[in-house]
PDB file of N, CA and C in Angstrom:
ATOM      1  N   UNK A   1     115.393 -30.386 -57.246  1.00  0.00           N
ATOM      2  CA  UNK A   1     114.518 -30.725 -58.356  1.00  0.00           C
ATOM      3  C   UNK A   1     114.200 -32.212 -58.269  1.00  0.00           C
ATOM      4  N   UNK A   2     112.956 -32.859 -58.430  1.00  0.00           N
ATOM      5  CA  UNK A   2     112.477 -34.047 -58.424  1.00  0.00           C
ATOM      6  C   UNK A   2     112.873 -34.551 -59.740  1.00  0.00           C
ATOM      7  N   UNK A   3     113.035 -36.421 -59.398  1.00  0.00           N
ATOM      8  CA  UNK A   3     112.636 -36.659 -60.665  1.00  0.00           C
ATOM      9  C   UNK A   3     112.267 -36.558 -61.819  1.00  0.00           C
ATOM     10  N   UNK A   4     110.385 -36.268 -61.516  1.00  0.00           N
ATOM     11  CA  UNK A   4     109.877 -35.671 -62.487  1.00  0.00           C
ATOM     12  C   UNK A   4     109.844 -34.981 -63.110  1.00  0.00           C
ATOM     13  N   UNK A   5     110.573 -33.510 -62.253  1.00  0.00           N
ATOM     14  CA  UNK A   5     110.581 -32.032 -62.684  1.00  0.00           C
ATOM     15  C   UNK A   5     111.834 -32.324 -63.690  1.00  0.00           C
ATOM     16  N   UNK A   6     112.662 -33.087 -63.280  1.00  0.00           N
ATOM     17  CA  UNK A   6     113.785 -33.008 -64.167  1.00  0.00           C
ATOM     18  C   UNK A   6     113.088 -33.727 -65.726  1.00  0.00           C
ATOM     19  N   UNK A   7     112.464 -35.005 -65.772  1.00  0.00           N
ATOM     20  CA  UNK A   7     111.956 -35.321 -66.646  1.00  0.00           C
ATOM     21  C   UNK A   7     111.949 -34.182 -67.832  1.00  0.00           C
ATOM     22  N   UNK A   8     110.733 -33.636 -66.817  1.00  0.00           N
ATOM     23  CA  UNK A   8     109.730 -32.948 -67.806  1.00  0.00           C
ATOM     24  C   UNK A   8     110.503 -31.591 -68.104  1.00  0.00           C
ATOM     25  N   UNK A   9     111.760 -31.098 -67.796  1.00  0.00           N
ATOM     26  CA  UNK A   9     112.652 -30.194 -67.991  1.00  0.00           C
ATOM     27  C   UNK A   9     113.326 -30.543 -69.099  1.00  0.00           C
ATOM     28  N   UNK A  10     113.676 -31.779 -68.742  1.00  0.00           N
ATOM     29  CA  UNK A  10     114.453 -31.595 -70.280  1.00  0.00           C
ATOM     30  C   UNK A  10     113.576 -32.553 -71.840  1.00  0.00           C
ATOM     31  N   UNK A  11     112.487 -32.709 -71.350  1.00  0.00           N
ATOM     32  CA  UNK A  11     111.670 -33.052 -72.376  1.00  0.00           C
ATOM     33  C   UNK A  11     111.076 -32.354 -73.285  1.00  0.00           C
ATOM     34  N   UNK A  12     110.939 -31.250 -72.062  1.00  0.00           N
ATOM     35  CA  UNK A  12     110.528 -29.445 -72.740  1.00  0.00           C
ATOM     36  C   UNK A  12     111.686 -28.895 -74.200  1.00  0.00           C
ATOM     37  N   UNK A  13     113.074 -29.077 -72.739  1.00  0.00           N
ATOM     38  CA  UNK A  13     114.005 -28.521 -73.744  1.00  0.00           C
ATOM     39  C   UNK A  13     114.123 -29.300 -75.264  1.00  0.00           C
ATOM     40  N   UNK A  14     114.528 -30.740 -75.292  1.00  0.00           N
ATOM     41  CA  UNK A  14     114.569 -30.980 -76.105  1.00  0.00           C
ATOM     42  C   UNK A  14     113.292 -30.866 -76.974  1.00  0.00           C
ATOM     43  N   UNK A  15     112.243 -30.863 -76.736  1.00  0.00           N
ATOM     44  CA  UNK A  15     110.930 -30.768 -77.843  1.00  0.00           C
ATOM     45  C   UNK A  15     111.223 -29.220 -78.421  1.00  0.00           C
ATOM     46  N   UNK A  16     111.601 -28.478 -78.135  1.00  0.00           N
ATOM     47  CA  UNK A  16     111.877 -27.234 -78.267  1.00  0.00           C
ATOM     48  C   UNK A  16     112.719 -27.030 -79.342  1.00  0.00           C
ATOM     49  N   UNK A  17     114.135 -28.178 -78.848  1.00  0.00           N
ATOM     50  CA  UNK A  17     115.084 -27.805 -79.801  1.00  0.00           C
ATOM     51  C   UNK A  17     115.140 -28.866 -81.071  1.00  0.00           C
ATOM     52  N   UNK A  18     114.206 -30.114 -81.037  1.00  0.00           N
ATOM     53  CA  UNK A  18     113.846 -31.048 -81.823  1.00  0.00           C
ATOM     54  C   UNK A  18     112.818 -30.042 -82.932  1.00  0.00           C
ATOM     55  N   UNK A  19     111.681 -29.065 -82.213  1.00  0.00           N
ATOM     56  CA  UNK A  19     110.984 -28.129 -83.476  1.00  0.00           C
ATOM     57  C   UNK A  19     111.480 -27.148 -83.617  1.00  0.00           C
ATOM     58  N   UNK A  20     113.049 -26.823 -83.168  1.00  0.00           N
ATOM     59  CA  UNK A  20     113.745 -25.509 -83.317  1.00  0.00           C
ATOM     60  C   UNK A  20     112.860 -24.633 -83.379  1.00  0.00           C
ATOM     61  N   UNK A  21     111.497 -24.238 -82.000  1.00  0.00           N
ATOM     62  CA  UNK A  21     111.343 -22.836 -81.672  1.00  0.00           C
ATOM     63  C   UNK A  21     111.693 -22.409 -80.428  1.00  0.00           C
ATOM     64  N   UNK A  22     111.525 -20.984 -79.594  1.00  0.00           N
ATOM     65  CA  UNK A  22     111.559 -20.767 -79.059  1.00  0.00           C
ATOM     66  C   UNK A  22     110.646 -20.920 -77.817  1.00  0.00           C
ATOM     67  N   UNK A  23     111.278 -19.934 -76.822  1.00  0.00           N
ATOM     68  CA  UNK A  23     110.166 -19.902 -75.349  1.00  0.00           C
ATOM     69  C   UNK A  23     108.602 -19.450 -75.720  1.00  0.00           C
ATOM     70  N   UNK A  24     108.630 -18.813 -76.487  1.00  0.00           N
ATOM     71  CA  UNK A  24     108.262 -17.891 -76.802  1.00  0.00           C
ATOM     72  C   UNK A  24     107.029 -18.673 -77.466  1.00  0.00           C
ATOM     73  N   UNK A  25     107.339 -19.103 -78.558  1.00  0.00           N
ATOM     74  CA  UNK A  25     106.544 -20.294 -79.514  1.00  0.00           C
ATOM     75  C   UNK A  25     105.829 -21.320 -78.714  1.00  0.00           C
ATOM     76  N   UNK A  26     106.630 -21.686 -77.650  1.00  0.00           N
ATOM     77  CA  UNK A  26     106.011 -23.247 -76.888  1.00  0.00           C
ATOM     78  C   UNK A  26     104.983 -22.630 -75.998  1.00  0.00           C
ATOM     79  N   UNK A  27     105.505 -21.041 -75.249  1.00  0.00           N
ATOM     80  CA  UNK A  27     104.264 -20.812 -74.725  1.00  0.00           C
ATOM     81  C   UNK A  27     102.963 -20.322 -75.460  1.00  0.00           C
ATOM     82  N   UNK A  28     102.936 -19.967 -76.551  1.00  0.00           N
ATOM     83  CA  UNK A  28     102.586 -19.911 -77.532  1.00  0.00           C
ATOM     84  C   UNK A  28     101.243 -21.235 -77.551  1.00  0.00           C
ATOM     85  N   UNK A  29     101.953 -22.037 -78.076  1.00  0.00           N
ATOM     86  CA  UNK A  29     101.551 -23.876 -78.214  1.00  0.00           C
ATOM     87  C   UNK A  29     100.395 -23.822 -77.332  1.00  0.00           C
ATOM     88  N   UNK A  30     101.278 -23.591 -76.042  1.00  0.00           N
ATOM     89  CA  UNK A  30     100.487 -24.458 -74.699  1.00  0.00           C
ATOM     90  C   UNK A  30      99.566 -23.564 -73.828  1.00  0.00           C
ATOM     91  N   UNK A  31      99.738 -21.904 -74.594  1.00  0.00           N
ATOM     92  CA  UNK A  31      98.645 -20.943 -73.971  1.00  0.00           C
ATOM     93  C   UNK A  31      99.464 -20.897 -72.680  1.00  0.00           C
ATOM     94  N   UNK A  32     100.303 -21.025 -72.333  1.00  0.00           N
ATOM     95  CA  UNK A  32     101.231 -20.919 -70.657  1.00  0.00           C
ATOM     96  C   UNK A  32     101.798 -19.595 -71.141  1.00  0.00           C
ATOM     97  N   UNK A  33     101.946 -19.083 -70.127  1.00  0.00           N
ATOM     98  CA  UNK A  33     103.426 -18.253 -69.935  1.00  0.00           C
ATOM     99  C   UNK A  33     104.659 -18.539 -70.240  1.00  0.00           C
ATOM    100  N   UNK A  34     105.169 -17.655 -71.002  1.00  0.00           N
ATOM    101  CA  UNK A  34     106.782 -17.522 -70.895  1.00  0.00           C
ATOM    102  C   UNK A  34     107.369 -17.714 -69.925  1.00  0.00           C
ATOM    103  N   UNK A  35     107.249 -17.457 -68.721  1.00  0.00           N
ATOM    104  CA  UNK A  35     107.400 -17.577 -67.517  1.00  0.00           C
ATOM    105  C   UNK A  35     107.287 -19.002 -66.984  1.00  0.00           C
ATOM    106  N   UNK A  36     106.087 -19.656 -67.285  1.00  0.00           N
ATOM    107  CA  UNK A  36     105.895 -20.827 -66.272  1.00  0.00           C
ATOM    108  C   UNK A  36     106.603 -21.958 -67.375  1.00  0.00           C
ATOM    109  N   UNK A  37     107.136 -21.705 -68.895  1.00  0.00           N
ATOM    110  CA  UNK A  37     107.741 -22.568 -69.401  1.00  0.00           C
ATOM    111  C   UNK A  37     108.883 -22.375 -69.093  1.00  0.00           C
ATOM    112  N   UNK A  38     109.556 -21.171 -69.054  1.00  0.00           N
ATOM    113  CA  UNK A  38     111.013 -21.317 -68.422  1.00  0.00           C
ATOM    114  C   UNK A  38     111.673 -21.475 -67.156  1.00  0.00           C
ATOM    115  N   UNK A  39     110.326 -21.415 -66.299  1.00  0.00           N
ATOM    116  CA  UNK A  39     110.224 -22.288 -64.539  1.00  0.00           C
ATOM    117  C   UNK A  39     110.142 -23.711 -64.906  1.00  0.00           C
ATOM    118  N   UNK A  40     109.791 -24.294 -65.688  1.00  0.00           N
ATOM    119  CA  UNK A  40     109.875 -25.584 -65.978  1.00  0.00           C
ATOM    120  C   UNK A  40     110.652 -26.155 -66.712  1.00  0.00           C
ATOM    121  N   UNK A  41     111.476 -25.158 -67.626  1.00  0.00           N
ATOM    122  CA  UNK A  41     112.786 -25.935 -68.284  1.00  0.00           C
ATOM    123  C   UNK A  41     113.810 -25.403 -67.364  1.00  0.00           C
ATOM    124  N   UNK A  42     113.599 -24.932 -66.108  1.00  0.00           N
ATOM    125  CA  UNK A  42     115.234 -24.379 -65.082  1.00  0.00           C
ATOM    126  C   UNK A  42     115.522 -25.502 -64.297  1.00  0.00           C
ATOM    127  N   UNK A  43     116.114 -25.275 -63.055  1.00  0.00           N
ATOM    128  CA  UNK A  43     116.587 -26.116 -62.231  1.00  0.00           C
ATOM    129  C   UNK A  43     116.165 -25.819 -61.286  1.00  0.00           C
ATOM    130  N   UNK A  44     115.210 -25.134 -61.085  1.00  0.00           N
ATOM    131  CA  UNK A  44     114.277 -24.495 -59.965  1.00  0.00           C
ATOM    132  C   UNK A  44     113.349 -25.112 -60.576  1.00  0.00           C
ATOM    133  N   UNK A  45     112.177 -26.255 -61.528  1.00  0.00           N
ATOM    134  CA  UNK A  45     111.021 -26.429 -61.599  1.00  0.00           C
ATOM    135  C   UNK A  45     110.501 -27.352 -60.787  1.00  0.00           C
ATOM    136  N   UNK A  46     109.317 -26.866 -60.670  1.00  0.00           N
ATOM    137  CA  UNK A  46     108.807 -27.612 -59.883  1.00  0.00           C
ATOM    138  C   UNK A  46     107.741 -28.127 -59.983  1.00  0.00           C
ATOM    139  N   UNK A  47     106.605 -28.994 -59.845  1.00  0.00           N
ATOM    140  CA  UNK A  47     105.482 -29.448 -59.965  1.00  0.00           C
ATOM    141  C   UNK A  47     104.575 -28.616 -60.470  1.00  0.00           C
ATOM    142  N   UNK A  48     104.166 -28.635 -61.658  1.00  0.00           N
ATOM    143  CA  UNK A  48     103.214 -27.653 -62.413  1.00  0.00           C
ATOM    144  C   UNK A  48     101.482 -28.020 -61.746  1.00  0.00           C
ATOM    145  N   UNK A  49     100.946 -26.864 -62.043  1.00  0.00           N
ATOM    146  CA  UNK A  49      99.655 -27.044 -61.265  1.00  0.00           C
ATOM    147  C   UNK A  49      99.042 -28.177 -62.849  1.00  0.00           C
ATOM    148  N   UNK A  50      98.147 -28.379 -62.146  1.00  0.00           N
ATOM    149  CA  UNK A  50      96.825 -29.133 -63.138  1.00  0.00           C
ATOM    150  C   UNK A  50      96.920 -29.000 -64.889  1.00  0.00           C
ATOM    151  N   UNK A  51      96.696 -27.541 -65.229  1.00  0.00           N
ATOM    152  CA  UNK A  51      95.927 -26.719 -66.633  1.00  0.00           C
ATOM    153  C   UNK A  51      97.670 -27.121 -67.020  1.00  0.00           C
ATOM    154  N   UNK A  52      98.835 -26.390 -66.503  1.00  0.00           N
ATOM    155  CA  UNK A  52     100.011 -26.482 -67.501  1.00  0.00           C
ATOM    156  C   UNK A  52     100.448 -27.717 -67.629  1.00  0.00           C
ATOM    157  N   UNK A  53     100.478 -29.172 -66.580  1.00  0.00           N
ATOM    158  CA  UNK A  53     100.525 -30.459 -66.846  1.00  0.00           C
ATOM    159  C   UNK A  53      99.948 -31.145 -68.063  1.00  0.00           C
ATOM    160  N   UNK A  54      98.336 -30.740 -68.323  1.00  0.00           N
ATOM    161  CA  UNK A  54      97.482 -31.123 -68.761  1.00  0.00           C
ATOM    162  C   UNK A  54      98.116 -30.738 -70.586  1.00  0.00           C
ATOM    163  N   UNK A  55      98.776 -29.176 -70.461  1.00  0.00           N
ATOM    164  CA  UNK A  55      99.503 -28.055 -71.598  1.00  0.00           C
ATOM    165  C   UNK A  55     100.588 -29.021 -71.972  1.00  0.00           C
ATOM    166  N   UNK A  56     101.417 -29.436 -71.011  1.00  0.00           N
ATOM    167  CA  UNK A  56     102.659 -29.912 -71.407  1.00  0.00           C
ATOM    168  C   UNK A  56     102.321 -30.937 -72.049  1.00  0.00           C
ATOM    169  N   UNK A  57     101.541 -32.200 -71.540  1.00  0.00           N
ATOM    170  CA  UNK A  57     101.333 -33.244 -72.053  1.00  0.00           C
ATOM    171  C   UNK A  57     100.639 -33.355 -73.385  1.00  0.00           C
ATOM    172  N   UNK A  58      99.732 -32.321 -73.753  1.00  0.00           N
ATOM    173  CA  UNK A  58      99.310 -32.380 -75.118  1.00  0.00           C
ATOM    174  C   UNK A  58     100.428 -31.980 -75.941  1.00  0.00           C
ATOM    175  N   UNK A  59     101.447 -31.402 -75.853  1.00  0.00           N
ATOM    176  CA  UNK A  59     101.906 -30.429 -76.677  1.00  0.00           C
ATOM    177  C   UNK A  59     103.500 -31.435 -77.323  1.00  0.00           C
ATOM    178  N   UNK A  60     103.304 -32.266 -75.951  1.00  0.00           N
ATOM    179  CA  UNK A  60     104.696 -33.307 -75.744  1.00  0.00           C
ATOM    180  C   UNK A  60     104.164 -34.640 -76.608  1.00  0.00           C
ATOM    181  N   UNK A  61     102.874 -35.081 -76.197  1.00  0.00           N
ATOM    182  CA  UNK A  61     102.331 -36.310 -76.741  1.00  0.00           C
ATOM    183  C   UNK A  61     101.750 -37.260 -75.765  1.00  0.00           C
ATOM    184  N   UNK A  62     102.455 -36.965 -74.725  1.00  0.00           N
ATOM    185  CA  UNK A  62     102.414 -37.994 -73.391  1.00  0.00           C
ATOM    186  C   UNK A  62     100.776 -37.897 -73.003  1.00  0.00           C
ATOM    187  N   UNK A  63     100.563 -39.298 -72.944  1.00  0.00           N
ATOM    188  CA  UNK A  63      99.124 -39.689 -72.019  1.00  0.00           C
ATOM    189  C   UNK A  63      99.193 -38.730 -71.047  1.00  0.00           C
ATOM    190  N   UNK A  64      97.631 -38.245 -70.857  1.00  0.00           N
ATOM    191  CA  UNK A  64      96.582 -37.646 -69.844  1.00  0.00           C
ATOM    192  C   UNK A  64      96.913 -38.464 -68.672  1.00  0.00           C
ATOM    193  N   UNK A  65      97.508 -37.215 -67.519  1.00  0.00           N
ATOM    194  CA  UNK A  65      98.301 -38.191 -66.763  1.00  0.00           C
ATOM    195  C   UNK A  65      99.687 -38.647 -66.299  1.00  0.00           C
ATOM    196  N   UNK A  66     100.403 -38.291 -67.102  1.00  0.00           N
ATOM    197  CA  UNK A  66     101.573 -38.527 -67.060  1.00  0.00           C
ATOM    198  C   UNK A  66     102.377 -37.952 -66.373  1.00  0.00           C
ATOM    199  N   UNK A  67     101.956 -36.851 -65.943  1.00  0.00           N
ATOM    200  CA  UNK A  67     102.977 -35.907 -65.179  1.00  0.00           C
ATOM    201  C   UNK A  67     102.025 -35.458 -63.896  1.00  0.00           C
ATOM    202  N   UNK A  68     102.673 -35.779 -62.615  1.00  0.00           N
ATOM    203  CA  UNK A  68     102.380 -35.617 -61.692  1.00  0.00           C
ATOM    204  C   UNK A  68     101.893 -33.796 -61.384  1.00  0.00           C
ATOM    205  N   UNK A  69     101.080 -33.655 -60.578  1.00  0.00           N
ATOM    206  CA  UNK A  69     100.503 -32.047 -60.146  1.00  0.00           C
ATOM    207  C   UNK A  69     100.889 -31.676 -58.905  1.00  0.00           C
ATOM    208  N   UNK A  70     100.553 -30.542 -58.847  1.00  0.00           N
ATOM    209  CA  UNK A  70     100.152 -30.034 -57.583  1.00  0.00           C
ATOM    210  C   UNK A  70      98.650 -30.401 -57.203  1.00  0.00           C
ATOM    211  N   UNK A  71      98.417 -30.919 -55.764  1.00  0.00           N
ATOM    212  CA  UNK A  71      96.685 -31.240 -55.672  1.00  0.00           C
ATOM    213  C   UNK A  71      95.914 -30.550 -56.210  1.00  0.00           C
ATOM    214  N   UNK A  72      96.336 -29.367 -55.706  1.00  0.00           N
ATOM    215  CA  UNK A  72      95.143 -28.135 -55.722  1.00  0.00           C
ATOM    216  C   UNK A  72      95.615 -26.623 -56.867  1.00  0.00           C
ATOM    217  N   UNK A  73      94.646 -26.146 -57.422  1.00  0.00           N
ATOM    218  CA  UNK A  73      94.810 -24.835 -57.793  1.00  0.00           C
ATOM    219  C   UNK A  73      93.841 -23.777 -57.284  1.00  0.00           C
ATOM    220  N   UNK A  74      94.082 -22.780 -57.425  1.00  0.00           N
ATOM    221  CA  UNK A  74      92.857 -21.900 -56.988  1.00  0.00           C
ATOM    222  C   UNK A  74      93.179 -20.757 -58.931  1.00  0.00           C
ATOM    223  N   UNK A  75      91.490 -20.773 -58.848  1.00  0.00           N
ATOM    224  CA  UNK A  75      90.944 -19.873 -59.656  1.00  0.00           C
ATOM    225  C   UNK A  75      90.958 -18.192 -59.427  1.00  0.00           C
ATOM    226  N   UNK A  76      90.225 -17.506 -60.568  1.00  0.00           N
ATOM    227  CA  UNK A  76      90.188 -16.021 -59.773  1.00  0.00           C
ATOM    228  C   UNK A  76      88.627 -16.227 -59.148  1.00  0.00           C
ATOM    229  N   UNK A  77      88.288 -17.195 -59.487  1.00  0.00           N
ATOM    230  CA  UNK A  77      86.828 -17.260 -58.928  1.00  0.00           C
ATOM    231  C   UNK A  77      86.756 -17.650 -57.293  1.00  0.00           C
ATOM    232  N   UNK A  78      87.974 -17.910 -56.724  1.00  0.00           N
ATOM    233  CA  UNK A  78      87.587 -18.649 -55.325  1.00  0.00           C
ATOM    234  C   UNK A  78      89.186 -17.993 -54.668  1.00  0.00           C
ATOM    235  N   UNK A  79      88.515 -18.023 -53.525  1.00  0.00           N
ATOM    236  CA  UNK A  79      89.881 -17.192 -52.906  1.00  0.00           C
ATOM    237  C   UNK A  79      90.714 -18.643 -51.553  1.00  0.00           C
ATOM    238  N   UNK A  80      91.808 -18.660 -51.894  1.00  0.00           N
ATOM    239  CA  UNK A  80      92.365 -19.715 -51.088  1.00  0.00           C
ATOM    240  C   UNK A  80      92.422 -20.048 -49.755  1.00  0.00           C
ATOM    241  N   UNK A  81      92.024 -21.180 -49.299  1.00  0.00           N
ATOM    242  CA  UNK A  81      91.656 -21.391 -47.814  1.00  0.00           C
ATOM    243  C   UNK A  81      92.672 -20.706 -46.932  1.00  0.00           C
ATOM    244  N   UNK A  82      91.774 -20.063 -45.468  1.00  0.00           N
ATOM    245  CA  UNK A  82      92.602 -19.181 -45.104  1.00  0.00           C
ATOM    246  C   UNK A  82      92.970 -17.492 -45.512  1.00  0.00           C
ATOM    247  N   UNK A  83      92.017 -17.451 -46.214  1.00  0.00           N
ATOM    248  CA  UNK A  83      92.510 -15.923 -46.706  1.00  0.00           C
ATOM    249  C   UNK A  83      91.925 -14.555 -45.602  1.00  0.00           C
ATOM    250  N   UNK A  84      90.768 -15.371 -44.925  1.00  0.00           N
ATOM    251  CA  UNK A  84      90.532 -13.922 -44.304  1.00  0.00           C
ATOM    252  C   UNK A  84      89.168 -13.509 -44.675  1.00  0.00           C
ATOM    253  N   UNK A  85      88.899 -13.670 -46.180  1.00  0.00           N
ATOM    254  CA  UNK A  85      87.551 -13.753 -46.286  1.00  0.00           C
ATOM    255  C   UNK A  85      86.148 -13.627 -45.340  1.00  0.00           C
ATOM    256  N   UNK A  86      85.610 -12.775 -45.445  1.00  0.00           N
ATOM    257  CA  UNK A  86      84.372 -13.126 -44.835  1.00  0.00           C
ATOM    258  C   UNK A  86      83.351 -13.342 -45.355  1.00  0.00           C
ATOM    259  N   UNK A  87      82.513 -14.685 -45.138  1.00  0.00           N
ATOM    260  CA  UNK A  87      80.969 -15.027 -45.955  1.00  0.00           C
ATOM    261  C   UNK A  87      80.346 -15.057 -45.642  1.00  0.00           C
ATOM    262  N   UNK A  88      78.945 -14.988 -46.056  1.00  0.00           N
ATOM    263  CA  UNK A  88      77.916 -15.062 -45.466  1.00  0.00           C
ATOM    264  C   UNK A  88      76.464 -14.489 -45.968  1.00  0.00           C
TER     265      UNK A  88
END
């Protein structure tokens, strides 16, 4: 776990237990998954893409910015380099 990930792991947790709600509630908040909030409060988290950085940080307070990404995301609109795809 990085730095950051740890940061933002237990910044989660405690904001959580500072508004005494649940997983459940925060994904709730931040429109994320249950899932990608409790990948990010484990010891397995790891660099959140773009949209849940962007989630965490409103929901936390922290400046636009603050938490490092993954470069890239892919949409359902675009299929990821390398897929096989054929265009034309």
């Amino acid at each position: 776990m990085s730095e950051e990930s740890e940061r933002l792991a237990k910044a989660l947790i405690e904001f959580r237990e500072a508004e005494g709600i649940s997983v459940r509630e925060l994904a709730y908040r931040t429109q994320l998954s249950q899932a990608t909030i409790r990948l990010h409060e484990s010891d397995r988290g790891c660099t959140p893409v773009p949209i849940a950085a962007r989630r965490f940080e409103e929901v936390l307070g922290w400046a636009p910015g603050s938490i490092p990404t993954e470069p890239r995301e892919t949409t359902d609109f675009e299929l990821p380099p390398d897929s096989g795809a054929v265009t034309g």
